[in-house]
C-alpha atoms as a PDB file:
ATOM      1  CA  UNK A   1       2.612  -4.671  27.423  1.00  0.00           C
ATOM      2  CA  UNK A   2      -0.607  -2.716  26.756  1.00  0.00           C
ATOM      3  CA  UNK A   3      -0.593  -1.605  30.219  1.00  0.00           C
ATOM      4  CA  UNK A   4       2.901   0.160  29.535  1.00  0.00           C
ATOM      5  CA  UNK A   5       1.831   1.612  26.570  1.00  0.00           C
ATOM      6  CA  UNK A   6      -1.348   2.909  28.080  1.00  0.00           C
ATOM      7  CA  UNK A   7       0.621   4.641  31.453  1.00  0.00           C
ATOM      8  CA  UNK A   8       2.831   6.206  28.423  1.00  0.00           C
ATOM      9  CA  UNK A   9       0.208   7.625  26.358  1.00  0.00           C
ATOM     10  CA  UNK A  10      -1.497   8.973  29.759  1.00  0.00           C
ATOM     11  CA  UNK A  11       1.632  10.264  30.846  1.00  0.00           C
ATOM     12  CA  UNK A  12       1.953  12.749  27.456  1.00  0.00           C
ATOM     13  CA  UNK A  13      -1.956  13.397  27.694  1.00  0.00           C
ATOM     14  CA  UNK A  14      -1.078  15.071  31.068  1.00  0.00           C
ATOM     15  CA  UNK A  15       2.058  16.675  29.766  1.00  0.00           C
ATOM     16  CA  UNK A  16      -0.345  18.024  27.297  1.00  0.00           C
ATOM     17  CA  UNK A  17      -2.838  19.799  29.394  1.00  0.00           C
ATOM     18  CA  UNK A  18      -0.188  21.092  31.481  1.00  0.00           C
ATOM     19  CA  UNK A  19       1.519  21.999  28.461  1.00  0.00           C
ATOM     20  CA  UNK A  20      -1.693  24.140  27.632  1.00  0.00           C
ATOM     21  CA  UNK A  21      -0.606  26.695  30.265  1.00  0.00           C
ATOM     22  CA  UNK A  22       3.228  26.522  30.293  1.00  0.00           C
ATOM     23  CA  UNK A  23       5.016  27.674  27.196  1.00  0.00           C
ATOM     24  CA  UNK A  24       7.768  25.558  27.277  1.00  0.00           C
ATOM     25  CA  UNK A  25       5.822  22.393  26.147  1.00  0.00           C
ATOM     26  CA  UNK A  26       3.514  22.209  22.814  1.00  0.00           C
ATOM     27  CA  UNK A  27       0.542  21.262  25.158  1.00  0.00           C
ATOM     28  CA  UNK A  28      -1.946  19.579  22.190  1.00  0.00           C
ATOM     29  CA  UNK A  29       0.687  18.387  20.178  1.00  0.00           C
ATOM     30  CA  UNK A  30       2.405  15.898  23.064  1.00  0.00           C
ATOM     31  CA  UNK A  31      -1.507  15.034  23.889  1.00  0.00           C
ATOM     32  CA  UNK A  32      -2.015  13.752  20.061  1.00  0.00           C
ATOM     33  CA  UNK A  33       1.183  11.624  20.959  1.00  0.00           C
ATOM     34  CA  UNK A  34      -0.673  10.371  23.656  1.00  0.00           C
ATOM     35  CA  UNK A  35      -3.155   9.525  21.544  1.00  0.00           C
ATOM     36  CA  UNK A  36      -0.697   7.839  18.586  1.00  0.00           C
ATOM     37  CA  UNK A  37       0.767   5.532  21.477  1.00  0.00           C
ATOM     38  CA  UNK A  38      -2.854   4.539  22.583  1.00  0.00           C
ATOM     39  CA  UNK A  39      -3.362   3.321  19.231  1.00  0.00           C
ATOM     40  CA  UNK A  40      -0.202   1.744  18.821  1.00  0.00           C
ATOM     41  CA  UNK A  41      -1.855  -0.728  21.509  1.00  0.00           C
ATOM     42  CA  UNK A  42      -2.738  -4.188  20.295  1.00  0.00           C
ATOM     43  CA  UNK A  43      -6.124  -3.437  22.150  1.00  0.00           C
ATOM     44  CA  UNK A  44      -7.105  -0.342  20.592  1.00  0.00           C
ATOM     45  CA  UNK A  45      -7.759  -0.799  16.663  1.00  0.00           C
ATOM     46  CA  UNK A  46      -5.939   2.001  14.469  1.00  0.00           C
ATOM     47  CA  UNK A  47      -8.381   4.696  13.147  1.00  0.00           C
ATOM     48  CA  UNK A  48      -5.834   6.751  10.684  1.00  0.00           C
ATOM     49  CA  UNK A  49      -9.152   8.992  10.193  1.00  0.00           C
ATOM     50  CA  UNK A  50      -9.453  10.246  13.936  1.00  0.00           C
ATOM     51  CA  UNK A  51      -5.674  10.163  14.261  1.00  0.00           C
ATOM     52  CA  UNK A  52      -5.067  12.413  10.992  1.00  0.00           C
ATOM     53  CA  UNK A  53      -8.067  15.126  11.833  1.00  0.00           C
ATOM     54  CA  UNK A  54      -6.444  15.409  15.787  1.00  0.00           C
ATOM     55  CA  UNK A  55      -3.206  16.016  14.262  1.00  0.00           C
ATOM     56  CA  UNK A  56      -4.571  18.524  12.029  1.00  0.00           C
ATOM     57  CA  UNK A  57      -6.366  20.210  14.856  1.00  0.00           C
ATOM     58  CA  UNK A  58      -2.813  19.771  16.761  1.00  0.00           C
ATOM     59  CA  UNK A  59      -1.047  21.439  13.974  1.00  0.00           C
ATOM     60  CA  UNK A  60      -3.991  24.498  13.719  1.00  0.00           C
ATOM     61  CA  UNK A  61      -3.443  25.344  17.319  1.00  0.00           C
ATOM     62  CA  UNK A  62       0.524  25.032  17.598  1.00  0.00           C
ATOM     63  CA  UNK A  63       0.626  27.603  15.137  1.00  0.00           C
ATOM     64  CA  UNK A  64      -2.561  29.694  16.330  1.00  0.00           C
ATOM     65  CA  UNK A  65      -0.552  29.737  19.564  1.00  0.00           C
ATOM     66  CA  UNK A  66       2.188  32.213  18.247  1.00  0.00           C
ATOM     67  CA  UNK A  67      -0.538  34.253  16.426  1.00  0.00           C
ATOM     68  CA  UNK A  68      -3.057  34.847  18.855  1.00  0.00           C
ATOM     69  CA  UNK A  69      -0.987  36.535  21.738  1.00  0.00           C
ATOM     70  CA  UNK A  70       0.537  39.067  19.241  1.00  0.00           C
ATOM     71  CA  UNK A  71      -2.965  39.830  17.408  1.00  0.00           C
ATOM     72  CA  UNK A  72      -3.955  40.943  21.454  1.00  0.00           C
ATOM     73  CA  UNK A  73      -1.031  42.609  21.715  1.00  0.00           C
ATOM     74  CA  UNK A  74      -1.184  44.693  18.733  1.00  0.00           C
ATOM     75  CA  UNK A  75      -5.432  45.285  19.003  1.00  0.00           C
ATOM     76  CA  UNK A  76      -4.631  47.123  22.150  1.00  0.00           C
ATOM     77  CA  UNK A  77      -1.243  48.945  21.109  1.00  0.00           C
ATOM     78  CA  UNK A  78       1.491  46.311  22.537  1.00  0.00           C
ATOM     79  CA  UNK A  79       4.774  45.315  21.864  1.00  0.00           C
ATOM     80  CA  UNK A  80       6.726  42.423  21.127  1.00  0.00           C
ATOM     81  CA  UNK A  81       8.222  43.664  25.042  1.00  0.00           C
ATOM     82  CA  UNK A  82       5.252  43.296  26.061  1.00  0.00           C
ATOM     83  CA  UNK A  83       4.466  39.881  24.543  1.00  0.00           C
ATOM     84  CA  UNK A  84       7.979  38.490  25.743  1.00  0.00           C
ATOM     85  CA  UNK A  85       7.091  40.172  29.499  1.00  0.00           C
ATOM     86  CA  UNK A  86       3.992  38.250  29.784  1.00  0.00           C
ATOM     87  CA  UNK A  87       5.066  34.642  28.621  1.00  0.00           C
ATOM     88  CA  UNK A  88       8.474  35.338  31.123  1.00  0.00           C
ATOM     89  CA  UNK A  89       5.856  36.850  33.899  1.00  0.00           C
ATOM     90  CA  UNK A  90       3.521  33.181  33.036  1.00  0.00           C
ATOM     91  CA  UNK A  91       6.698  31.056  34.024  1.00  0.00           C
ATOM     92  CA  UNK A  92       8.003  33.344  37.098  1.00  0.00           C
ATOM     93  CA  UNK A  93       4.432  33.456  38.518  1.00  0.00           C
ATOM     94  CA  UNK A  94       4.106  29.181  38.275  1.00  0.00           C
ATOM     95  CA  UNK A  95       6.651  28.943  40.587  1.00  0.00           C
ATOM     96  CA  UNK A  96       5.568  31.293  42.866  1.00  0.00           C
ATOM     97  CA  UNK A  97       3.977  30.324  45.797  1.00  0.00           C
ATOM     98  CA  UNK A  98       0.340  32.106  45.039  1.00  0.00           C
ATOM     99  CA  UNK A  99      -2.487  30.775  43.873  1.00  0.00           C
ATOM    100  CA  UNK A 100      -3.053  31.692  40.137  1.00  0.00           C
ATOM    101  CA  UNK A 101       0.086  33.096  40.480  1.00  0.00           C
ATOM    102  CA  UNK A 102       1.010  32.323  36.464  1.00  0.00           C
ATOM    103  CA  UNK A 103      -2.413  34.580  36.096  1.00  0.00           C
ATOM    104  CA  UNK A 104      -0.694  37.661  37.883  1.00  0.00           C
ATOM    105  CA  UNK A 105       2.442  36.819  36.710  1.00  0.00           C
ATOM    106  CA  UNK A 106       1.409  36.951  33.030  1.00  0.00           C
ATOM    107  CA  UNK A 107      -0.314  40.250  33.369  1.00  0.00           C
ATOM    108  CA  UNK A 108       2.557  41.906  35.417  1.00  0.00           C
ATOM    109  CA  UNK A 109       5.079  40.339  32.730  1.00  0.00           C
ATOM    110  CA  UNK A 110       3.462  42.053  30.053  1.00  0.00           C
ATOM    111  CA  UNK A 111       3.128  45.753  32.426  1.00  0.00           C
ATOM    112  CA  UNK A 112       7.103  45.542  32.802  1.00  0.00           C
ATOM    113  CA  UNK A 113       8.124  44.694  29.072  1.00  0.00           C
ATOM    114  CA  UNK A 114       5.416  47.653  28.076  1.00  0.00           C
ATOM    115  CA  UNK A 115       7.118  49.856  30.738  1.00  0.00           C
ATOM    116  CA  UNK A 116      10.454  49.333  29.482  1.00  0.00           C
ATOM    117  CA  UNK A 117       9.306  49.499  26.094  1.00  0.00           C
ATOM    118  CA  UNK A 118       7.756  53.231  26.768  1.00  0.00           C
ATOM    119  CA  UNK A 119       8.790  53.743  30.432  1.00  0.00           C
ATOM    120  CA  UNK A 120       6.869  57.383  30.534  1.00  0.00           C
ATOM    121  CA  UNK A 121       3.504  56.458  29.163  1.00  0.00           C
ATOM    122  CA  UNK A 122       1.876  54.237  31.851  1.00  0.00           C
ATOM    123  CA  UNK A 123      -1.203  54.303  30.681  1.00  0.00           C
ATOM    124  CA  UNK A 124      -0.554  53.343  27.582  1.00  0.00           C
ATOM    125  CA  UNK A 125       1.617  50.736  28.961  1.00  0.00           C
ATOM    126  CA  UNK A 126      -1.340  49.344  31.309  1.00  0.00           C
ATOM    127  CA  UNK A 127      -3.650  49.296  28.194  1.00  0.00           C
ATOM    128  CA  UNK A 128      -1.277  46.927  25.836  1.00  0.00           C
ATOM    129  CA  UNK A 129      -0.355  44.605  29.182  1.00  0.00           C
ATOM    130  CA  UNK A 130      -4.098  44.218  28.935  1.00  0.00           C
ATOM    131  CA  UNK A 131      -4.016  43.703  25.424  1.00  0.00           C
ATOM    132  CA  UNK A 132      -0.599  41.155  25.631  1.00  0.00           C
ATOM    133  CA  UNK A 133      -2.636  39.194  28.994  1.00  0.00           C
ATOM    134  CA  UNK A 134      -5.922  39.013  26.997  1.00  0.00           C
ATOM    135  CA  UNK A 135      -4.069  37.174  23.934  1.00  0.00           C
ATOM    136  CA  UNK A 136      -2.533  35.158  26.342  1.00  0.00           C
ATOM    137  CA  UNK A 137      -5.436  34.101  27.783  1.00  0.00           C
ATOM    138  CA  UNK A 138      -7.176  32.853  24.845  1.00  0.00           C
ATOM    139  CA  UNK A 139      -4.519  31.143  23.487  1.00  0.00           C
ATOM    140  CA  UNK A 140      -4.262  28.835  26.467  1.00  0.00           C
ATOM    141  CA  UNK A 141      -7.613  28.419  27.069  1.00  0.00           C
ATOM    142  CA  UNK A 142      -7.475  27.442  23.023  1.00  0.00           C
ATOM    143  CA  UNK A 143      -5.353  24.824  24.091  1.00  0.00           C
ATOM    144  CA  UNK A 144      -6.730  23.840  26.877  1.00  0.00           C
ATOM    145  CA  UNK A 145      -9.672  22.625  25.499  1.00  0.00           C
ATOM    146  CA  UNK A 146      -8.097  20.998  22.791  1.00  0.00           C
ATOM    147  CA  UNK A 147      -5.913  19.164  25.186  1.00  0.00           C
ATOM    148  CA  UNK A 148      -8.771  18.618  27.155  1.00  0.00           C
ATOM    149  CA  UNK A 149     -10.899  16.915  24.457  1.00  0.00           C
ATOM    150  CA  UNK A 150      -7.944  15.095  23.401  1.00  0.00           C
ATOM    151  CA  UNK A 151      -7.514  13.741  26.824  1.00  0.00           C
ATOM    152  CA  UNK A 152     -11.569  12.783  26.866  1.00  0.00           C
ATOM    153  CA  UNK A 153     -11.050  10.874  23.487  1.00  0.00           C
ATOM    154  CA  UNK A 154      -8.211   8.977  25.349  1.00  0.00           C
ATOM    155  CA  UNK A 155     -10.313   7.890  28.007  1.00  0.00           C
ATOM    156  CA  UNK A 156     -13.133   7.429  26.074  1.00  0.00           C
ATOM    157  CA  UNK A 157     -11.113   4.691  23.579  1.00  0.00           C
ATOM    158  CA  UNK A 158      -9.605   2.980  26.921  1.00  0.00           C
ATOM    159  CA  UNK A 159     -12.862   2.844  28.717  1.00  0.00           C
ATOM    160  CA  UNK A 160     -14.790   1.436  25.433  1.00  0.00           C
ATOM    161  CA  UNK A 161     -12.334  -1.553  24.737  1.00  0.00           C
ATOM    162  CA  UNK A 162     -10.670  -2.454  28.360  1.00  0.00           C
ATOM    163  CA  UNK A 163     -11.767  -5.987  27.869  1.00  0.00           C
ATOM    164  CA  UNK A 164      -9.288  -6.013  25.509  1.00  0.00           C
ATOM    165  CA  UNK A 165      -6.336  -4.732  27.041  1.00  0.00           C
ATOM    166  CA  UNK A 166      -3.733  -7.159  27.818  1.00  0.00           C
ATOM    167  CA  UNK A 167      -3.110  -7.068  31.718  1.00  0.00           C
ATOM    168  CA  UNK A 168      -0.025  -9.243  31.573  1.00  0.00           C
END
């Protein structure tokens, strides 16, 4: 049964670092499930300690993640167009066919919603798309790393008591 329960908590450790780039899933928050489910193992002992400081770290960046894309968007003049334009532009450019298309998808998402926010000033426009891309950015590389680490705590934890894992 461990074996289940380990697929299942590195199943939503990969939804979470995928979830670090698409904004439809709370990428650190499903990778702390991962790590609740690891724990829920009979092989892995509970550590309420680690488990309540990743959550809190979970919760810090859920909420960073609707605060840092605006505070880009407003340092370099954007709108909430523009904001909307890049996170739209982020999905449309994953399934595109390009590589790093979410990249140029963001940025062009966020040059539209500026445009139609103030379609005469296109400078002004290419300056808060910068702005609305550049808050994007760091919130999902926040994310990523904080999936990331989650994700090396998981392995860690399964690597340092496997000889207690229940194959069967």
């Amino acid at each position: 049964m461990d074996i289940f329960w380990l697929f299942l908590g590195l199943c939503m450790m990969i939804l979470g670092v995928i979830g670090s780039v698409l904004p439809v899933l709370p990428g650190p928050i499903t990778g702390w499930f991962g790590l609740l489910i690891l724990h829920l193992t009979d092989a892995i002992p509970m550590n309420y300690q680690m488990l309540g400081i990743t959550f809190f770290v979970a919760l810090v960046i859920f909420f960073l993640d609707y605060i840092i894309p605006g505070m880009g968007t407003k340092k370099f003049g954007g709108s909430k167009k523009g904001a909307t334009g890049a996170t739209l532009g982020l999905v449309i450019g994953l399934i595109a066919p390009i590589p790093l298309g979410f990249v140029l998808g963001a940025f062009l998402g966020a040059l539209i919603g500026e445009l139609i926010n103030e379609p005469k000033n296109v400078k002004r426009a290419l300056r808060s798309a910068f702005g609305s891309f550049i808050g994007f950015l760091a919130s999902a590389t926040m994310k990523l790393l904080v999936s990331l680490v989650f994700l090396v705590i998981f392995v860690y934890k399964v690597i340092s008591h496997w000889d207690a894992i229940a194959v069967f």
